[in-house]
N, C-alpha and C. Protein backbone atom coordinates (compact mmCIF):
# COMPACT_ATOMS: atom_id res chain seq x y z
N UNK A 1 22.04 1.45 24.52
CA UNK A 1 22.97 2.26 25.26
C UNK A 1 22.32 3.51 25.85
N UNK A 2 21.65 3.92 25.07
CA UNK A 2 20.99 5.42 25.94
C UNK A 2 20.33 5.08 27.26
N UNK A 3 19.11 3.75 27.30
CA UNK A 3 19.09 3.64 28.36
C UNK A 3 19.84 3.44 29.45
N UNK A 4 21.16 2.79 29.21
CA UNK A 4 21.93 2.43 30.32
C UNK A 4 22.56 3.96 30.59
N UNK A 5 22.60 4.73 30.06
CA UNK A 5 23.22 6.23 29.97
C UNK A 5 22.03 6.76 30.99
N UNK A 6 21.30 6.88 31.05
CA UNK A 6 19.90 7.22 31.98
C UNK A 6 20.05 7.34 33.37
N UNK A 7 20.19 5.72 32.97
CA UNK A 7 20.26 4.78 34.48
C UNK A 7 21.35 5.32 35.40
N UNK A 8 22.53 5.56 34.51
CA UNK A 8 23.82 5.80 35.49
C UNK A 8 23.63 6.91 35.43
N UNK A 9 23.39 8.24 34.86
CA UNK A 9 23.35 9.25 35.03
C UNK A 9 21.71 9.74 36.06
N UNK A 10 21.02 8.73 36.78
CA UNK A 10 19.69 8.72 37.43
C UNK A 10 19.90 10.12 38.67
N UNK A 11 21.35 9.74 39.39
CA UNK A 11 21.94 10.69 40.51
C UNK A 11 22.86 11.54 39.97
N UNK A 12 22.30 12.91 40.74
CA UNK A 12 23.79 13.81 40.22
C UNK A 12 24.87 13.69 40.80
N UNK A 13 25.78 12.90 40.45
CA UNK A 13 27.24 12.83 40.99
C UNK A 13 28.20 12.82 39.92
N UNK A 14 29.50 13.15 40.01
CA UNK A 14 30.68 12.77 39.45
C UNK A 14 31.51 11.37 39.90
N UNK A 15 30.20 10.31 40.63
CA UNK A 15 31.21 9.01 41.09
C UNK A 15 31.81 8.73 40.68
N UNK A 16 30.74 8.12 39.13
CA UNK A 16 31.46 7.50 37.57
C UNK A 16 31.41 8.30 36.79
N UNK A 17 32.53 7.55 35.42
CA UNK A 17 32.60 7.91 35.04
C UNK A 17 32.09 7.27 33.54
N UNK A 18 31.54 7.96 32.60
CA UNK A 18 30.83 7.79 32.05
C UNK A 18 31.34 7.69 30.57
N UNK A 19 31.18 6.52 29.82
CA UNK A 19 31.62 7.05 28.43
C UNK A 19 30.53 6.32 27.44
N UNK A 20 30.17 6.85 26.11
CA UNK A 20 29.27 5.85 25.24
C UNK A 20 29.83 5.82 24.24
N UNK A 21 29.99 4.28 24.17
CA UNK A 21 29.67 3.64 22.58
C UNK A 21 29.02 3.26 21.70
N UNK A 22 29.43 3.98 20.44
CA UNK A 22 27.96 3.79 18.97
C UNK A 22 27.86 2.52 19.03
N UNK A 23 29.35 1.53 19.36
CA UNK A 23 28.86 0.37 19.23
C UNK A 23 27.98 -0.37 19.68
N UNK A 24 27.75 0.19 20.84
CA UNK A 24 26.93 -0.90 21.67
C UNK A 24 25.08 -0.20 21.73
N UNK A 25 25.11 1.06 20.61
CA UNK A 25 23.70 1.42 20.46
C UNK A 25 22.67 -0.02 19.60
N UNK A 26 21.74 0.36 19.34
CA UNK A 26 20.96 -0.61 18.72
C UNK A 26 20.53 -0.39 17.39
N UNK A 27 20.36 -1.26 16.67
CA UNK A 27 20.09 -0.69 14.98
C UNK A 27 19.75 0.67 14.71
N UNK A 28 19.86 1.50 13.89
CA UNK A 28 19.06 2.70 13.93
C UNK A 28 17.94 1.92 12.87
N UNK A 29 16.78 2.02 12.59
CA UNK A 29 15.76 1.98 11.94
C UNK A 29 15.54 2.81 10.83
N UNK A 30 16.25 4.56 11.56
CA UNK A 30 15.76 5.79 10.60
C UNK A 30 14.59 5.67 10.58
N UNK A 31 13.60 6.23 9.51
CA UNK A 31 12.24 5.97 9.23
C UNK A 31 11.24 5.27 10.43
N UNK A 32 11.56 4.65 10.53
CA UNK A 32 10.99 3.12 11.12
C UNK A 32 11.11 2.88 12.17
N UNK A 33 11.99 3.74 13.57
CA UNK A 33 12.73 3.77 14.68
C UNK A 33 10.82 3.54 15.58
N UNK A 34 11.42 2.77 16.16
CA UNK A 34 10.14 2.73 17.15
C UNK A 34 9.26 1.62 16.63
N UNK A 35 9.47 0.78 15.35
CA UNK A 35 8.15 0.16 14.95
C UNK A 35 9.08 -0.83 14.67
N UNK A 36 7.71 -2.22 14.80
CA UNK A 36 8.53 -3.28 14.91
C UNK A 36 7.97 -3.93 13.52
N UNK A 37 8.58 -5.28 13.00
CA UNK A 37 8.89 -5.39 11.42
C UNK A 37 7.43 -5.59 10.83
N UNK A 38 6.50 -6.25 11.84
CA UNK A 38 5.60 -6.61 11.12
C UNK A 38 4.94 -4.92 11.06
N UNK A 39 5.45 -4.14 11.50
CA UNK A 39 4.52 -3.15 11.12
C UNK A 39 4.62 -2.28 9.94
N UNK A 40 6.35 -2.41 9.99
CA UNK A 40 7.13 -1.94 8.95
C UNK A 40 6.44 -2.45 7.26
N UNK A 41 6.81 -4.41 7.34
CA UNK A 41 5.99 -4.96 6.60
C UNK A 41 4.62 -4.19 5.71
N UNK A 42 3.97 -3.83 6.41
CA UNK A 42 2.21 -3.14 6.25
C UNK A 42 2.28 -1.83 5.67
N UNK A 43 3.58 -1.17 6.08
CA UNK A 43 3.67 0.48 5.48
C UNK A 43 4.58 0.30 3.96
N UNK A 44 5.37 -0.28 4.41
CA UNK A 44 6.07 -0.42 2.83
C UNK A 44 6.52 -1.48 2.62
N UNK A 45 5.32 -2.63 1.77
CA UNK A 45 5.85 -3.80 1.35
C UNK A 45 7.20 -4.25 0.29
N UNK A 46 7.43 -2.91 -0.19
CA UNK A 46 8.05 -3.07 -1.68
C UNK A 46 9.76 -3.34 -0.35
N UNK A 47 9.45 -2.38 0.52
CA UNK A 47 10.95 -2.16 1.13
C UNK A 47 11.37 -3.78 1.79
N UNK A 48 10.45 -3.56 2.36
CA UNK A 48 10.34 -5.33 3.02
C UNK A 48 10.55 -6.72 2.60
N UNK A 49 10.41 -6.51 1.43
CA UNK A 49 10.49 -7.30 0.29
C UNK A 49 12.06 -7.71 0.43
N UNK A 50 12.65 -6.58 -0.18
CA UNK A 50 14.31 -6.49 -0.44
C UNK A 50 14.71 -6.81 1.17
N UNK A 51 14.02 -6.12 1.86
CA UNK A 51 14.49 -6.61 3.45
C UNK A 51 14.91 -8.65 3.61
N UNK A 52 13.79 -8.76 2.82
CA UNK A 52 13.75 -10.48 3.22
C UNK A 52 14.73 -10.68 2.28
N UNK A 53 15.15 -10.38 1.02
CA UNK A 53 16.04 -10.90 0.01
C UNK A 53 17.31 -10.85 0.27
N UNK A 54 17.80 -9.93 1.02
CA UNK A 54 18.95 -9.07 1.94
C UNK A 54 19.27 -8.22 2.66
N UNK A 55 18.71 -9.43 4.02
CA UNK A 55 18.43 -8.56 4.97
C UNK A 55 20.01 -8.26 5.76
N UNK A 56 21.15 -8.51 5.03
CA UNK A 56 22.35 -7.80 5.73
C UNK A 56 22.90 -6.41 5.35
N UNK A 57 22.27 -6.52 3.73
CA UNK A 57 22.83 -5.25 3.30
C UNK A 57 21.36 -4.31 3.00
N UNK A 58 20.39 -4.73 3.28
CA UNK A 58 19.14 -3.56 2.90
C UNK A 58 19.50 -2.88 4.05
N UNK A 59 19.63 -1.41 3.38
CA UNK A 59 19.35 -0.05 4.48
C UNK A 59 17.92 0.49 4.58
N UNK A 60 17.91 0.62 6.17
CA UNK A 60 16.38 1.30 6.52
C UNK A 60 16.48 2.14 5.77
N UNK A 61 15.70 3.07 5.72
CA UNK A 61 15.75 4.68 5.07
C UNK A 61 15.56 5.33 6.40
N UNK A 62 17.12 6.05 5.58
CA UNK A 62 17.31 7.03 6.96
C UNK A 62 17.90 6.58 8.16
N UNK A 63 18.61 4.89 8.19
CA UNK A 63 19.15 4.60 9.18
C UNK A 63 20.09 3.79 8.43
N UNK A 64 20.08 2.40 9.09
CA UNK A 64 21.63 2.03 8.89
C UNK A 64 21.37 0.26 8.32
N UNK A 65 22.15 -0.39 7.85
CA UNK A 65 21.68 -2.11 7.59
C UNK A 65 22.42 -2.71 8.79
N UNK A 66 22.20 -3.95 8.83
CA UNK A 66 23.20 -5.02 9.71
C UNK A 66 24.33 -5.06 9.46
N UNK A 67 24.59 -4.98 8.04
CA UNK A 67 25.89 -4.40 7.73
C UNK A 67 26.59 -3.32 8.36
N UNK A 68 26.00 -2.61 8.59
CA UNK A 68 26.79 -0.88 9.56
C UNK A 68 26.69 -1.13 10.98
N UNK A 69 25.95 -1.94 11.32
CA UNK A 69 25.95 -2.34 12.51
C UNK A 69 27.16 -2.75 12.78
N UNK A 70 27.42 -4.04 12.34
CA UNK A 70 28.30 -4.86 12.80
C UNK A 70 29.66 -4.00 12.53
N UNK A 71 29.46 -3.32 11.70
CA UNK A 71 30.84 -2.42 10.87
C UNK A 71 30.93 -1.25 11.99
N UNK A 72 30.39 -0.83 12.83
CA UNK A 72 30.57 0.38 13.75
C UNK A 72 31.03 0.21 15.10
C-alpha cells in the first residue's frame, strides 16, 4: 500500500481522493522488514525453526504473524 500511496500522490492535486488501508499493507516483518526468509533463516535459526513449525501463528519480532495479517 505505501507504494500505491506514492504513485497517486506523484502530482500535487486534490483530484483524488485518497484513503489507506492497514489491510491491504504487507506483512510487517518488524526486525526483519526488508530481508527475505532465507536470510532471516542465517541470522536466527532458533526463530526460523518455530517459523517452519508454525508458520501462522509465529510472530516476527517486532512485527506481526499471518495470523494478524489476515485478522487486520
Amino acid at each position: 500500500m505505501p507504494r500505491a500511496l506514492e504513485t497517486i500522490q506523484w502530482k500535487d492535486t486534490d483530484e483524488f481522493q485518497t484513503e489507506e488501508k492497514s489491510s491491504l499493507n504487507p506483512l510487517d516483518k518488524g526486525d526483519f522488514a526488508g530481508k527475505e526468509l532465507e536470510e532471516v533463516k542465517d541470522l536466527d535459526p532458533e526463530w526460523y525453526a518455530q517459523l517452519e513449525q508454525d508458520p501462522f501463528y509465529t510472530r516476527f519480532p517486532g512485527g506481526e504473524s499471518y495470523r494478524d495479517l489476515i485478522q487486520r
